[in-house]
Protein backbone atom coordinates (compact mmCIF):
# COMPACT_ATOMS: atom_id res chain seq x y z
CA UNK A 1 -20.56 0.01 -10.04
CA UNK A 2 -17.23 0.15 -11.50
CA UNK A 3 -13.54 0.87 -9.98
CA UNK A 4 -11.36 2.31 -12.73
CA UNK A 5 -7.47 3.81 -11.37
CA UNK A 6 -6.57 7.16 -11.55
CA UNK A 7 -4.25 7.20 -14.99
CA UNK A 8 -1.29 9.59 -15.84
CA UNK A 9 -0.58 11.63 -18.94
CA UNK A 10 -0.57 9.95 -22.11
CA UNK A 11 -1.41 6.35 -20.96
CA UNK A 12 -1.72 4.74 -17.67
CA UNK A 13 0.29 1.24 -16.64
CA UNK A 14 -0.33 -1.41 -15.11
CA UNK A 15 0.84 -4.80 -13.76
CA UNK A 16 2.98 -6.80 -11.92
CA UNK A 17 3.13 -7.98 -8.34
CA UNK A 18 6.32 -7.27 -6.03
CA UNK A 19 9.29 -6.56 -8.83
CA UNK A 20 9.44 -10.07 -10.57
CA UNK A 21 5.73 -11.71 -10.80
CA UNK A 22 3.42 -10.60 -13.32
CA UNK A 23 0.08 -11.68 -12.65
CA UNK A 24 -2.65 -9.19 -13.99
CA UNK A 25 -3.91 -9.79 -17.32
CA UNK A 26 -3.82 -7.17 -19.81
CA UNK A 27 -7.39 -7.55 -20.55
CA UNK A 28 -8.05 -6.56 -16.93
CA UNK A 29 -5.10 -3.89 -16.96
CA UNK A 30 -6.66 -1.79 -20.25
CA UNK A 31 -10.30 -1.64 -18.40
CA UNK A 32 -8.49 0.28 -15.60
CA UNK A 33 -7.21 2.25 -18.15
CA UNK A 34 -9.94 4.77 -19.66
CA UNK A 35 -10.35 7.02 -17.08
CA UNK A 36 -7.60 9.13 -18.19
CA UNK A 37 -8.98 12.64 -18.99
CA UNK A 38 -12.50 12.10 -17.78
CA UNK A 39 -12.09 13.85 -15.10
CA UNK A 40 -10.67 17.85 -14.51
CA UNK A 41 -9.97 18.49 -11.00
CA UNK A 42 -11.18 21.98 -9.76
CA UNK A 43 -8.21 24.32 -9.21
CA UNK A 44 -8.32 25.34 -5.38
CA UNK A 45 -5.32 27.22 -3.65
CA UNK A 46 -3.75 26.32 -0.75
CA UNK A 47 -5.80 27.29 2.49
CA UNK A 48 -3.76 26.80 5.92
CA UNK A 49 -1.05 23.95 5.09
CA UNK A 50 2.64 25.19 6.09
CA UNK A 51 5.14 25.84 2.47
CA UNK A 52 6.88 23.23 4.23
CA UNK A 53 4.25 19.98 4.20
CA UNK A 54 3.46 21.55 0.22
CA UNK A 55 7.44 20.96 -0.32
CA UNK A 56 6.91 17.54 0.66
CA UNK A 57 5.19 16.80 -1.71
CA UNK A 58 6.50 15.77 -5.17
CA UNK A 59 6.20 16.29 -8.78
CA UNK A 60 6.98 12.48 -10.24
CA UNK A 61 7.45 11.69 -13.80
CA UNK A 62 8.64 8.20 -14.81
CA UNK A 63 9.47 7.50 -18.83
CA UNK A 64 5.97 9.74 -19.87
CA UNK A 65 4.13 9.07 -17.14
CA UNK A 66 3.11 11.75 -14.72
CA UNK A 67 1.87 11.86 -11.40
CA UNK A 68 2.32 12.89 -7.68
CA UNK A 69 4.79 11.29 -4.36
CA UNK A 70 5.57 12.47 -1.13
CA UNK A 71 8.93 12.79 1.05
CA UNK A 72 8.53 10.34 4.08
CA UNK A 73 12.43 9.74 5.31
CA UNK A 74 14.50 12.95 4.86
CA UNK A 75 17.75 11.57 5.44
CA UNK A 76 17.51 8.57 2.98
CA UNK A 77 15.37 10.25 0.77
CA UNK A 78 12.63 8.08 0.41
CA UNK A 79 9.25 8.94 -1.89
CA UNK A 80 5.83 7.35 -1.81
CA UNK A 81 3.92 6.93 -5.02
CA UNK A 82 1.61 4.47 -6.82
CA UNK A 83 3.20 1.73 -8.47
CA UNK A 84 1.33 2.65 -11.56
CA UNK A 85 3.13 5.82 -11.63
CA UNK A 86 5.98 3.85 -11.96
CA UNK A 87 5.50 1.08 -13.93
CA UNK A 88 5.09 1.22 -17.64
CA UNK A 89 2.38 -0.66 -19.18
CA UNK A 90 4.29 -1.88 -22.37
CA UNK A 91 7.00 -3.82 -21.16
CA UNK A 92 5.50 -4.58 -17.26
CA UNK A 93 8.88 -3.10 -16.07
CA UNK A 94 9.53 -0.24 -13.71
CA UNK A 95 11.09 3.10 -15.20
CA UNK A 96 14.74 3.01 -15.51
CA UNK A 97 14.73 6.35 -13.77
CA UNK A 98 12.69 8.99 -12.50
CA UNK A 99 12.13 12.99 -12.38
CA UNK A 100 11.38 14.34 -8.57
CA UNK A 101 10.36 17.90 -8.47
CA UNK A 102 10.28 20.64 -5.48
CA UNK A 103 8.15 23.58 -5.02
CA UNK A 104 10.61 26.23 -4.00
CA UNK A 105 8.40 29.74 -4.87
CA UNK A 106 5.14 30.52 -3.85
CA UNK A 107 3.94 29.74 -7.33
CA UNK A 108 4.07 26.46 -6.27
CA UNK A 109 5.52 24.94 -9.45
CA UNK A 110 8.44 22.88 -9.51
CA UNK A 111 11.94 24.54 -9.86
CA UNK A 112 13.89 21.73 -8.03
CA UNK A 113 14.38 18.48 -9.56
CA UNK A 114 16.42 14.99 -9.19
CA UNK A 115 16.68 11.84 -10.42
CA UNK A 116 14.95 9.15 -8.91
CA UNK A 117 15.23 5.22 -9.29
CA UNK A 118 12.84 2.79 -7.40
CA UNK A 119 13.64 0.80 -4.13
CA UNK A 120 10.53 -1.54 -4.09
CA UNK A 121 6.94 -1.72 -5.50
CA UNK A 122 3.81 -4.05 -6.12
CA UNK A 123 1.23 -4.27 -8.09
CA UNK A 124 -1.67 -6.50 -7.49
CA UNK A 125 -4.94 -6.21 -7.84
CA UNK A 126 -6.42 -9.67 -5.97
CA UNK A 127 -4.57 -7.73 -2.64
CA UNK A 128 -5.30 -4.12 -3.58
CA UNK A 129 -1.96 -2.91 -3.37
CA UNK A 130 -0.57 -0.10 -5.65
CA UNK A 131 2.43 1.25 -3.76
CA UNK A 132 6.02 2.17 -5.44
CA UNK A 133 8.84 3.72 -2.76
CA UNK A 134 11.53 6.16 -5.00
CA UNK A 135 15.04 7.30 -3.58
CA UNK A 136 16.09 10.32 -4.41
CA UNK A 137 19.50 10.31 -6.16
CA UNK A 138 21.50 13.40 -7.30
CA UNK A 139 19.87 17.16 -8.00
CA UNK A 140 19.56 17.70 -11.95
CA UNK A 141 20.65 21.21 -11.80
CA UNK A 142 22.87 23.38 -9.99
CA UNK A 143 20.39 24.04 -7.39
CA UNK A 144 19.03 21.77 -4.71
CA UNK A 145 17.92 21.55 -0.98
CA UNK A 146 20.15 21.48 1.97
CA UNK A 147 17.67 19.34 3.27
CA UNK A 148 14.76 17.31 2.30
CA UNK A 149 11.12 17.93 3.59
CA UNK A 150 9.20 15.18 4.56
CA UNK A 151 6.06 14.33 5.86
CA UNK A 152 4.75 12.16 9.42
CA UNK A 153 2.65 9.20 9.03
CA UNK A 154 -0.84 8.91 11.30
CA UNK A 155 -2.22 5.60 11.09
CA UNK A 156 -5.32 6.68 12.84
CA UNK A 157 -7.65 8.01 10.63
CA UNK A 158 -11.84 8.37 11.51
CA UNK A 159 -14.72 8.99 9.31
CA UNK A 160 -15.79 12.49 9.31
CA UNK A 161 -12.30 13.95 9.80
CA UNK A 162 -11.19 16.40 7.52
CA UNK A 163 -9.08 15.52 4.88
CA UNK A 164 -6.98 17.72 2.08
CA UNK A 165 -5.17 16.23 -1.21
CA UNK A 166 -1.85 17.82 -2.48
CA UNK A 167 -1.32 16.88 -5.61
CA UNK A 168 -0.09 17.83 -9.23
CA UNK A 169 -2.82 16.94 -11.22
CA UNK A 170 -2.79 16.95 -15.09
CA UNK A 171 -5.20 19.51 -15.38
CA UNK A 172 -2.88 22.20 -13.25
CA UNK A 173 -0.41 21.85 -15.71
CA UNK A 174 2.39 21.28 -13.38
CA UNK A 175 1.49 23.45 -10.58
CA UNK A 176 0.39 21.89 -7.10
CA UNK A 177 -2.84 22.38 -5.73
CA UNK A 178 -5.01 21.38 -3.09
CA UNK A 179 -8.55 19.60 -3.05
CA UNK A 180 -10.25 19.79 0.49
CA UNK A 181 -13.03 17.71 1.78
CA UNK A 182 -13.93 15.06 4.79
CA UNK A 183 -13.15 10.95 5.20
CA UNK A 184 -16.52 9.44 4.01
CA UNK A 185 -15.55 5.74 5.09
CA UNK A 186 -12.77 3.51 5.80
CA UNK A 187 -12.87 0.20 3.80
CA UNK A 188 -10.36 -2.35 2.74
CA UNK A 189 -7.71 -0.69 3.48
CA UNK A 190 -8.91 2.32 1.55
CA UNK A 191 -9.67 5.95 2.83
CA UNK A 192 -12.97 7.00 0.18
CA UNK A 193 -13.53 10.88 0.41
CA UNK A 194 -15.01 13.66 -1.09
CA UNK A 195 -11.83 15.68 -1.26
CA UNK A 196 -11.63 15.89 -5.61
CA UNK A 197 -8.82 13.12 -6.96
CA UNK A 198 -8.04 13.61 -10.60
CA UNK A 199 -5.41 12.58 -13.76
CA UNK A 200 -2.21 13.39 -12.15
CA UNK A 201 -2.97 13.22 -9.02
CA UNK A 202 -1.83 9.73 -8.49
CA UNK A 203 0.71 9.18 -5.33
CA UNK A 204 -0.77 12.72 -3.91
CA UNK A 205 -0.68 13.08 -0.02
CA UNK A 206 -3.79 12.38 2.10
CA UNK A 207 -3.45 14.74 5.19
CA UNK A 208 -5.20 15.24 8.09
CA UNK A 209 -6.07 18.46 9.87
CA UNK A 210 -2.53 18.36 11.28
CA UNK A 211 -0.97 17.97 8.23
CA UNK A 212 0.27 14.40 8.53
CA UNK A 213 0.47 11.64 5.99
CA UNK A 214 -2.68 9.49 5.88
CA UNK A 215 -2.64 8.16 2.63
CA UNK A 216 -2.25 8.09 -1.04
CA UNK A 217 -4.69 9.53 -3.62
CA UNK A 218 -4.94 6.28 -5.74
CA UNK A 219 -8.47 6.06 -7.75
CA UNK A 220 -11.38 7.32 -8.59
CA UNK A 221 -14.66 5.22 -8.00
CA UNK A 222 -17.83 5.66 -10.53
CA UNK A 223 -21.46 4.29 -11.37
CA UNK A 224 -23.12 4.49 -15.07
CA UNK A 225 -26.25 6.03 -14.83
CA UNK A 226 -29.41 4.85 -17.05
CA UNK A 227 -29.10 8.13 -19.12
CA UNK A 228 -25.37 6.51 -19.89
CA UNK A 229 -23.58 9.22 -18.29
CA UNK A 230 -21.10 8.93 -15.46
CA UNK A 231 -21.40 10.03 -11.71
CA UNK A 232 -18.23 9.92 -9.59
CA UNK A 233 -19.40 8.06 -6.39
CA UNK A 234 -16.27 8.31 -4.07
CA UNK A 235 -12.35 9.51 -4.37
CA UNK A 236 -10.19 6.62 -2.74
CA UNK A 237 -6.76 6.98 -1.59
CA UNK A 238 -4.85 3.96 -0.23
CA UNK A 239 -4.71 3.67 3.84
CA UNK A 240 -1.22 4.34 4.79
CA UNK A 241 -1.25 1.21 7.46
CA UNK A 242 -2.01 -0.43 4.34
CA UNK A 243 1.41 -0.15 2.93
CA UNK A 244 2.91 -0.23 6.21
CA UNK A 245 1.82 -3.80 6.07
CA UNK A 246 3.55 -4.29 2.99
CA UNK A 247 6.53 -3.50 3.91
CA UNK A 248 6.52 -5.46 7.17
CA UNK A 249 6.78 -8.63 4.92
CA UNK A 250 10.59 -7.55 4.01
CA UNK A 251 11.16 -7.96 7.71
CA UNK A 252 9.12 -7.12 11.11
CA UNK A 253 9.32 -3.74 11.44
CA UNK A 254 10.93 -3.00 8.17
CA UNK A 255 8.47 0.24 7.27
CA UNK A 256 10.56 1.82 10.55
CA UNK A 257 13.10 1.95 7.63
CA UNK A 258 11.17 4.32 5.43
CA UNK A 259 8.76 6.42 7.52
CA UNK A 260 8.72 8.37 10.29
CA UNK A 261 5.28 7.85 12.73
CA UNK A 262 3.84 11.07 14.27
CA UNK A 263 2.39 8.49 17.02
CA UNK A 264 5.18 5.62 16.69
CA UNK A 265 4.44 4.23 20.43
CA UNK A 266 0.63 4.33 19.51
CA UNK A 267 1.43 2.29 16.28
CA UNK A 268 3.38 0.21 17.54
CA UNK A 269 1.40 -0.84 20.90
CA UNK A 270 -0.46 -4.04 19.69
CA UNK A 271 3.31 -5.73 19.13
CA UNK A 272 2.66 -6.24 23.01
CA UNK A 273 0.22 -9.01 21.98
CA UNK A 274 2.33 -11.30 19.80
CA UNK A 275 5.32 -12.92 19.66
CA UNK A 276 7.26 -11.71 16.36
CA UNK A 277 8.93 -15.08 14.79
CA UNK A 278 9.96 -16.99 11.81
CA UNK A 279 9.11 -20.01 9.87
CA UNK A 280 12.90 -21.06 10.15
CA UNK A 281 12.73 -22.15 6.42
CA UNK A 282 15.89 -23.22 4.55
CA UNK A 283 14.13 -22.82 1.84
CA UNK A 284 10.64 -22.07 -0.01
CA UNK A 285 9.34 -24.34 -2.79
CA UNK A 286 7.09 -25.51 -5.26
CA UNK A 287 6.46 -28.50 -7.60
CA UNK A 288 5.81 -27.71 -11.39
CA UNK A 289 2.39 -29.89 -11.14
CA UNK A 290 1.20 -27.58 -8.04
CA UNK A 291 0.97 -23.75 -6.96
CA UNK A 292 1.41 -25.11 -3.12
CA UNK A 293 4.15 -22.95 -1.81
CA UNK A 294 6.17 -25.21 1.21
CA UNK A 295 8.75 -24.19 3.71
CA UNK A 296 11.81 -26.68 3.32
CA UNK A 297 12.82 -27.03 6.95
CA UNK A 298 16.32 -27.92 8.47
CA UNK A 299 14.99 -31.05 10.57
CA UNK A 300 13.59 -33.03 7.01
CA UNK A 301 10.08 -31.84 7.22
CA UNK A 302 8.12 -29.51 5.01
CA UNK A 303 4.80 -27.07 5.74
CA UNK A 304 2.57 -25.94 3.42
CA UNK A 305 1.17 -22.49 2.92
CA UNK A 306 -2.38 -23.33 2.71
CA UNK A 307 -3.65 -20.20 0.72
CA UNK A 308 -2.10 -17.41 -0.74
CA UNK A 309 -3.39 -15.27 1.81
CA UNK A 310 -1.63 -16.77 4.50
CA UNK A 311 1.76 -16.60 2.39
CA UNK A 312 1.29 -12.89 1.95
CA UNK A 313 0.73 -11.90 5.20
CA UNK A 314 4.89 -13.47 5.51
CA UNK A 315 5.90 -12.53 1.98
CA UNK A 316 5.85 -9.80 -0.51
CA UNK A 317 6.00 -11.95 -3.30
CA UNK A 318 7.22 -15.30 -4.77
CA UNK A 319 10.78 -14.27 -6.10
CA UNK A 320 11.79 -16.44 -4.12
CA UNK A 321 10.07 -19.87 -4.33
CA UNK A 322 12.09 -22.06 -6.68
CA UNK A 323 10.93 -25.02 -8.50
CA UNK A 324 11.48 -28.60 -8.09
CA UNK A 325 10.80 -31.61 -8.40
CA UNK A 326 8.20 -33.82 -6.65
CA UNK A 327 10.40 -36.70 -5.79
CA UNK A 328 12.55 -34.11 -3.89
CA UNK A 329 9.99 -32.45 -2.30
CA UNK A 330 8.51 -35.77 -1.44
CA UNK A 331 11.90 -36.25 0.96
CA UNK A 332 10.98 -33.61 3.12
CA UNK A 333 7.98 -35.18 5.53
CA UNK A 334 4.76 -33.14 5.56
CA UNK A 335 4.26 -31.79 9.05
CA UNK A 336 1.62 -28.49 9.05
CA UNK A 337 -0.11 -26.22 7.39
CA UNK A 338 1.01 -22.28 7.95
CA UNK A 339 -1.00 -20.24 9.93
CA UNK A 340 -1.10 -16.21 9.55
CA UNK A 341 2.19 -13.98 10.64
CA UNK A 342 2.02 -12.84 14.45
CA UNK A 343 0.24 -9.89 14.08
CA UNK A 344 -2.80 -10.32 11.39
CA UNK A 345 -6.24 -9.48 12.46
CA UNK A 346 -8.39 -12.74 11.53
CA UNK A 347 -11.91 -14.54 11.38
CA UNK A 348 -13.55 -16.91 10.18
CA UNK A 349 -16.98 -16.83 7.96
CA UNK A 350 -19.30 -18.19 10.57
CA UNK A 351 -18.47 -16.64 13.92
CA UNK A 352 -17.89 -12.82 14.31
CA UNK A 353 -15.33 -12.72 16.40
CA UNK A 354 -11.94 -11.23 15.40
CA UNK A 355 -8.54 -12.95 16.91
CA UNK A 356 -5.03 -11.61 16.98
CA UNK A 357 -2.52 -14.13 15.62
CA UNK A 358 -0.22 -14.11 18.81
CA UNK A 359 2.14 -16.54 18.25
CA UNK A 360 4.43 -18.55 14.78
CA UNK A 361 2.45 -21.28 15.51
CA UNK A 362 -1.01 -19.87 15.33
CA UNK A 363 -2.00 -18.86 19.27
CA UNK A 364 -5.27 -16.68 19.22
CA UNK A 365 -6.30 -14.26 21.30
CA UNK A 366 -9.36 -13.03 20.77
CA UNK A 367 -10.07 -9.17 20.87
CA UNK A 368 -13.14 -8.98 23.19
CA UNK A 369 -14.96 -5.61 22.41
CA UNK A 370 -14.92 -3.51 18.74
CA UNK A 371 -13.67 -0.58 21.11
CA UNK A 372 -10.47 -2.30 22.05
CA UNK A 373 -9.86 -3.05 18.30
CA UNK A 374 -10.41 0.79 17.53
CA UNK A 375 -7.59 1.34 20.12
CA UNK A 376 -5.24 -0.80 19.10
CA UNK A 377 -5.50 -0.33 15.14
CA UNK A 378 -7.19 2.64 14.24
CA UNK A 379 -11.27 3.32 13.26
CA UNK A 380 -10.59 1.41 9.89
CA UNK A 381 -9.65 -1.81 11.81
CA UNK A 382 -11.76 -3.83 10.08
CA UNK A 383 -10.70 -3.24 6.60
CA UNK A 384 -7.36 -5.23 7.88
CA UNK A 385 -8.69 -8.47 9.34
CA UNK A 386 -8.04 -11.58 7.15
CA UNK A 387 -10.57 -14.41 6.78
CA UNK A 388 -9.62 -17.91 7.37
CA UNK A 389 -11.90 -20.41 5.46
CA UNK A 390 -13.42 -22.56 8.59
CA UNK A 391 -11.82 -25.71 7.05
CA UNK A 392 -8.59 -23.72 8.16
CA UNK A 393 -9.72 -22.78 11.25
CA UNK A 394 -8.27 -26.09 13.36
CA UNK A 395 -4.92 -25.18 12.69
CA UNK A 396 -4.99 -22.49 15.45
CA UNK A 397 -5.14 -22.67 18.61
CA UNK A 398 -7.33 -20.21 21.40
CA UNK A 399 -5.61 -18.61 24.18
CA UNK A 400 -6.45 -16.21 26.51
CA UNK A 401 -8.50 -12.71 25.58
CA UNK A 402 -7.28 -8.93 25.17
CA UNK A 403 -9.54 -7.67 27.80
């Protein structure tokens, strides 16, 4: 079975993690790439979703890429979209600027537009993430909104709920339209559904049956049949906790800054079983002979991230490790290995239980029951626990249970 992205009009992009780090190959990058045109969405007209949640969502066109956003913070004028909408595949560099456009008649094609530049992104395949955030800039035309619509975030999703896709896919030629089906499965931090995802559709809004944001129509997911045809399998979009996630490693908290929840005290609930924290490092750094990342601490001593999953669950990226040499690394004393942020979901390989990370210095608390995980985080839970090799394992430390 093969995964291949959703791509935009005429080619699709690709590539880098965070803003600085390329780490894709383009080998890997142009086998995501052929999908473009396989597939023409079905047409289907708007059934029961307010003008207003349709206005929130956004036409997006980045140098000659095309594909579809949504309005989450009215009053900065944030947009979600796929990074891939925004990045171009040539040069590995975000557009310079971009094209937002607003529905305003009941033709549902854009009339509205303004420029757009990009406030963060990442790309990277190894952690599945393919988010871009836009900010709205000035209106290209005379006319514009007194206000921007927007859409709620519901982190809560469940298999078998119903689920409808606005979108601008490639096929429409420009106009907006809506694909309707259920939530098949929640995996990875992906939503798969049967609601039709096509060229275009890219960045599209995920919403549930009271029109909130759920996630992001990202790819399409296939199998080659013996006959050598094709047969579309699922539709994925990208779990909106899922970039929430992301953004919490610019600061705890930090997607408060771009969303708005429709359930923020739900949400936010299981910060009532950790202790947020830092690793009070002075600086993060690496030897040229070795990947090993190491926080550079005030007191002389040094600890090591241990894998690069346990660095991303603190950072975004690695703009800002910088290199040096071993004899001055070698003057900071080696005191620890890092465990996960307070917060992460983990396990390890041979014992099924699933811990909360509860404390900077790698307290567990172990979350009893697979209802009181629903609870806290949502049916797709699972999909956002992080495995810690055993090996790892002795640098936590148990404490008491959720009950």
């Amino acid at each position: 079975m093969k995964i291949k992205s959703l791509k935009i009009r005429p080619s699709c992009l690709a590539g880098k993690q965070a803003k600085f780090d390329l780490r894709n190959s383009i080998a890997s990058l142009v086998a995501l790439c052929t999908i473009a045109g396989l597939f023409n969405a079905p047409i289907a007209l708007a059934e029961n979703i307010p003008f207003n949640i349709r206005q929130a969502v956004v036409r997006v066109e980045c140098g000659n890429r095309q594909g579809s956003g949504v309005v989450v913070n009215p009053t900065e004028g944030y947009v979600l979209t796929n990074a891939h909408v925004l990045l171009d595949l040539d040069t590995f560099l975000p557009a310079s600027s971009c094209t937002i456009g607003f529905v305003y008649g009941d033709n549902y094609m854009p009339t509205i537009f303004y420029a757009a530049g990009w406030e963060r992104y990442v790309f990277d395949e190894s952690l599945n993430q393919d988010f871009a955030i836009l900010n709205i800039n000035a209106p290209e035309q005379t006319e514009h909104l007194d206000s921007f619509p927007y859409l709620r975030t519901d982190e809560f999703s469940e298999t078998g709920d119903p689920l409808s896709i606005i979108a601008y896919p490639s096929s429409a030629k420009g106009q907006q339209v809506v694909t309707s089906g259920t939530i098949n499965d929640l995996e990875l931090g992906m939503i798969k559904t049967d609601a039709v995802i096509s060229s275009g559709s890219s960045g599209g809004a995920g919403v549930d049956k009271d029109n909130n944001l759920i996630g992001l129509a990202e790819r399409i997911m296939y199998q080659d049949n013996e006959d050598g045809t094709e047969e579309v399998v699922d539709y994925e979009l990208v779990d909106i906790r899922a970039i929430l996630t992301w953004l919490d490693t610019f600061g705890d908290n930090k997607h408060d800054m771009y969303i708005i929840h429709a359930n923020a005290d739900r949400y936010h609930s299981p910060a009532t079983l950790f202790t947020p924290g830092n690793l009070q490092c002075t600086m993060l750094a690496k030897s040229a002979e070795s990947d090993s990342v190491f926080c550079l601490r005030s007191d002389g001593t040094r600890r090591v991230f241990p894998s690069s999953a346990v660095y991303h669950t603190w950072f975004s990226d690695f703009s800002g490790v910088v290199t040096v040499s071993s004899s001055e690394l070698a003057q900071y004393r080696l005191s620890s290995n890092i465990t996960m942020k307070p917060g992460t979901l983990i396990k390890i390989q041979t014992d099924p239980k699933v811990y909360i990370v509860s404390t900077v210095d790698g307290s567990l608390r172990w979350i009893k029951t697979e209802s009181k995980a629903t609870e806290l985080y949502g049916q797709g839970w699972a999909g956002f626990v992080k495995d810690v090799p055993d090996t790892f394992f002795i640098n936590y430390k148990l404490g008491y249970p959720v009950e």
